[in-house]
Protein backbone atom coordinates (compact mmCIF):
# COMPACT_ATOMS: atom_id res chain seq x y z
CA UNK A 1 85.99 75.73 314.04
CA UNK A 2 85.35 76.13 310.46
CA UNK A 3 88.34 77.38 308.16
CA UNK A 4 88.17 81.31 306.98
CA UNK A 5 88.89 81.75 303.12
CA UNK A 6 87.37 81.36 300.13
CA UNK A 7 86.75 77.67 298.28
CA UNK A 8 88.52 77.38 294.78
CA UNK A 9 85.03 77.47 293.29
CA UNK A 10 84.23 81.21 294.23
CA UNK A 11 87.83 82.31 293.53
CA UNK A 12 87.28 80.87 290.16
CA UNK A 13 83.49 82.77 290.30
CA UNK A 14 85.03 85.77 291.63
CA UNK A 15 87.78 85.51 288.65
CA UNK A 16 85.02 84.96 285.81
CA UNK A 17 82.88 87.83 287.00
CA UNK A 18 85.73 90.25 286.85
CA UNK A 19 86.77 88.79 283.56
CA UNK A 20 83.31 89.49 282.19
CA UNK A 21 83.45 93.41 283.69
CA UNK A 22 87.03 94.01 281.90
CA UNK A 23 85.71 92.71 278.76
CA UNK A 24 82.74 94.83 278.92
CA UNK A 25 84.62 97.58 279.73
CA UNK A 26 87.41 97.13 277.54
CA UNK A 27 84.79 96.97 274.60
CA UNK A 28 83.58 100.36 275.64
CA UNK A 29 86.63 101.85 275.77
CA UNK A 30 87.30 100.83 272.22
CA UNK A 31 83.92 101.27 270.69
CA UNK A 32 84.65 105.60 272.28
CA UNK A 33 87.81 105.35 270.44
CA UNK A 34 86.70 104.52 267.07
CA UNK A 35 84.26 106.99 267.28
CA UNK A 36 86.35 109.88 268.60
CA UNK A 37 88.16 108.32 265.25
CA UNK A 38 85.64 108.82 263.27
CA UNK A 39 84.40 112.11 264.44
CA UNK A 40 88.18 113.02 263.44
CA UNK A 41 87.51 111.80 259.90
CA UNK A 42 84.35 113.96 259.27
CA UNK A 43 85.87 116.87 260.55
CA UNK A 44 88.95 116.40 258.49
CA UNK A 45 86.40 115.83 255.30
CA UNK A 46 84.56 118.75 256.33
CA UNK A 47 87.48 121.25 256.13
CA UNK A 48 88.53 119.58 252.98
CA UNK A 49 85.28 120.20 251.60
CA UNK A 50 84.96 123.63 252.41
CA UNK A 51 88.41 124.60 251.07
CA UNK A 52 87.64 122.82 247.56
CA UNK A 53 84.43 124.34 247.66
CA UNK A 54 85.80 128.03 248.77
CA UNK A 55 88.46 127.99 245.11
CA UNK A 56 86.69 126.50 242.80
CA UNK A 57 83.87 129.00 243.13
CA UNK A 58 86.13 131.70 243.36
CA UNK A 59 87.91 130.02 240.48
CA UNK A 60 85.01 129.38 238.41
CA UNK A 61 83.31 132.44 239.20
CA UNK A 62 86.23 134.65 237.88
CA UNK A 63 87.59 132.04 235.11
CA UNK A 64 87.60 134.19 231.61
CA UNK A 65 87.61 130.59 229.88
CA UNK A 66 87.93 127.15 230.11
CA UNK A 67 90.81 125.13 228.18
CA UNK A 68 90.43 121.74 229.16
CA UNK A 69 87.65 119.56 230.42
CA UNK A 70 86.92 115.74 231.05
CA UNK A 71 85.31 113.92 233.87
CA UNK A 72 88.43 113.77 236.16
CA UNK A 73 89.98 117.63 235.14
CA UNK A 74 88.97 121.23 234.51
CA UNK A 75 91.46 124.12 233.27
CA UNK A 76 90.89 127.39 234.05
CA UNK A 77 92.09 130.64 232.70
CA UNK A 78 91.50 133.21 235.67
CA UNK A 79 92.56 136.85 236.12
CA UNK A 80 96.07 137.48 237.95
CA UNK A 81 95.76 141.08 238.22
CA UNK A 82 94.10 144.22 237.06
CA UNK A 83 96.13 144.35 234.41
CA UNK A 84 94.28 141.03 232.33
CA UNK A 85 97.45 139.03 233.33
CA UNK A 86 96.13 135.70 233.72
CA UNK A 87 96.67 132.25 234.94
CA UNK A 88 95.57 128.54 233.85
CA UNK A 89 94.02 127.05 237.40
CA UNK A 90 93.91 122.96 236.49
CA UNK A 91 91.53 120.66 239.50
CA UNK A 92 92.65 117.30 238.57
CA UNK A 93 91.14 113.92 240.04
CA UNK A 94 93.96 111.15 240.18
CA UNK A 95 91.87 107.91 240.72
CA UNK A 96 94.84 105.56 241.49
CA UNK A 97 95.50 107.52 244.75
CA UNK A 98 92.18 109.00 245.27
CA UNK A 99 93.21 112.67 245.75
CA UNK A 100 92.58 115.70 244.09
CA UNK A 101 94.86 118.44 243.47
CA UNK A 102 94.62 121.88 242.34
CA UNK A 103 97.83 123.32 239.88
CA UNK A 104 98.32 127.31 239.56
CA UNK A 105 99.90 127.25 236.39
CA UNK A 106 103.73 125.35 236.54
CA UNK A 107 103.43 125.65 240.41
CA UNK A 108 103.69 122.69 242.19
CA UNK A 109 100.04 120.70 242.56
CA UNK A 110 98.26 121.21 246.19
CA UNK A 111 96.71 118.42 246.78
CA UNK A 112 92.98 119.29 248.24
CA UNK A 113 90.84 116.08 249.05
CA UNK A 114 92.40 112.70 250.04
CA UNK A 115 90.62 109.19 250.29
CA UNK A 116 88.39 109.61 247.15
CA UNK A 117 86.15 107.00 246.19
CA UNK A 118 84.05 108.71 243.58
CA UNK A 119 84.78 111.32 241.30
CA UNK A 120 83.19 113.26 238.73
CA UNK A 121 82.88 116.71 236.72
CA UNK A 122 79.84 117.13 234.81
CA UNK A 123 79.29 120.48 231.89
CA UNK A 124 76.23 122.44 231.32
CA UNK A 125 75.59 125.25 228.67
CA UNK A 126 73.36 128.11 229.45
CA UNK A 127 70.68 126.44 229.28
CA UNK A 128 71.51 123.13 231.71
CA UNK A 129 71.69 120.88 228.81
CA UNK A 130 74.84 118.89 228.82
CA UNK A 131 77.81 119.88 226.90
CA UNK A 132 80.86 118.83 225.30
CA UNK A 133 81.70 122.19 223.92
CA UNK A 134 84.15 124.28 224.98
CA UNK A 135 82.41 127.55 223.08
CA UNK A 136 78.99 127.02 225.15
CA UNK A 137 80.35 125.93 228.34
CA UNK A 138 78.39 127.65 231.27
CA UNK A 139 78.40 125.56 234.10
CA UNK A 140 80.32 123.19 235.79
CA UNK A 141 79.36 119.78 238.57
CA UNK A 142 81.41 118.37 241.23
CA UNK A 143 80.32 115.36 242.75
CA UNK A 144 82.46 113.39 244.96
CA UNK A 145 82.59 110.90 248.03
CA UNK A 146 85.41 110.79 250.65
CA UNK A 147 85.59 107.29 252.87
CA UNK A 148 87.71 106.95 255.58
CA UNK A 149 88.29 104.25 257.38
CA UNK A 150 88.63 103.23 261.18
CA UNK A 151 89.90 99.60 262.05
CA UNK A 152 89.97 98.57 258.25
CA UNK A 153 85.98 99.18 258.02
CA UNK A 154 84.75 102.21 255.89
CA UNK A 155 82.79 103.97 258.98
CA UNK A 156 83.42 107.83 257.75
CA UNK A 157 81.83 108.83 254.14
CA UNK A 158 81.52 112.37 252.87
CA UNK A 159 79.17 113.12 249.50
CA UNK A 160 80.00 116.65 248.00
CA UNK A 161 77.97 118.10 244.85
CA UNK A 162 77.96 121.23 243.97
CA UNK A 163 77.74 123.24 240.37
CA UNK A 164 79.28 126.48 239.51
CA UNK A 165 78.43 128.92 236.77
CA UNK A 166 81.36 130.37 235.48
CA UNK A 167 79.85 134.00 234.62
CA UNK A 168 83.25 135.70 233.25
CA UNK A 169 82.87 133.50 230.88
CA UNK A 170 81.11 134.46 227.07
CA UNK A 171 79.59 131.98 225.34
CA UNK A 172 78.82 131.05 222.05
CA UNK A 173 74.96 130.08 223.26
């Protein structure tokens, strides 16, 4: 009568098999994670976006005048009240931490955008020429990028431009 059991050779089989299925499904499991992960980072860009988006057009839209500009800030001077009380709003980019922040006056900065990789403010007159000049200023150009990263490998990035026109504000042009 023959022995009942299985031979060394197709427990070891059996073992390699199932080692090949966890692996498999062990790299699925993680592959789903990083991109729940990243589907986390675009929506957290997203509603970054929209909330720098949503004040600096209201910002720029109301601002009376501008009192400082460069490629990583804007000042504005925007209405407080009906009563021409008004208030210098400053967006500035820091590029050694990547964020942005937004100051009402002394208040303490808000910090709007995180994870920065690109930054830039660009200035138009009336007439969409560029500008250095505080007197013809007319519009204003946001373009940055957001990257996040999942597992130390840039997987989520996030382009914003977008120009505003400040129209409360004369100009000399």
């Amino acid at each position: 009568m023959p022995a009942s059991g299985l031979t060394l050779v197709e427990v070891m089989i059996s073992m390699t098999l199932l080692g090949l299925l966890m692996s498999a499904v062990l790299s699925s499991f993680i592959f789903i994670l990083r991109g729940e992960q990243s589907l986390a980072n675009y929506n957290t860009m997203n509603a970054e976006a929209r909330t720098l988006l949503e004040l600096l057009g209201r910002d720029s839209r109301s601002a009376t005048d501008v009192t400082n500009f460069s490629a990583s800030s804007l000042t504005l001077v925007v209405p407080q009240d009906t009563s021409g009380n008004t208030q210098e709003i400053t967006y500035e980019y820091d590029g050694s931490n990547g964020v942005l922040f937004r100051q009402v006056g002394s208040a303490t900065e808000r910090i709007l955008i995180r994870d920065i990789t690109s930054f830039n403010f660009n200035y138009f007159n009336g007439h969409r020429d560029a500008t250095t000049s505080l007197a013809e200023l007319k519009q204003v150009q946001l373009t940055l990028r957001i990257t996040k990263e999942v597992s130390q490998a840039a997987t989520s990035q996030y382009v914003i431009s977008a120009q505003y026109t400040l129209r409360a504000k004369p100009t000399s042009h």
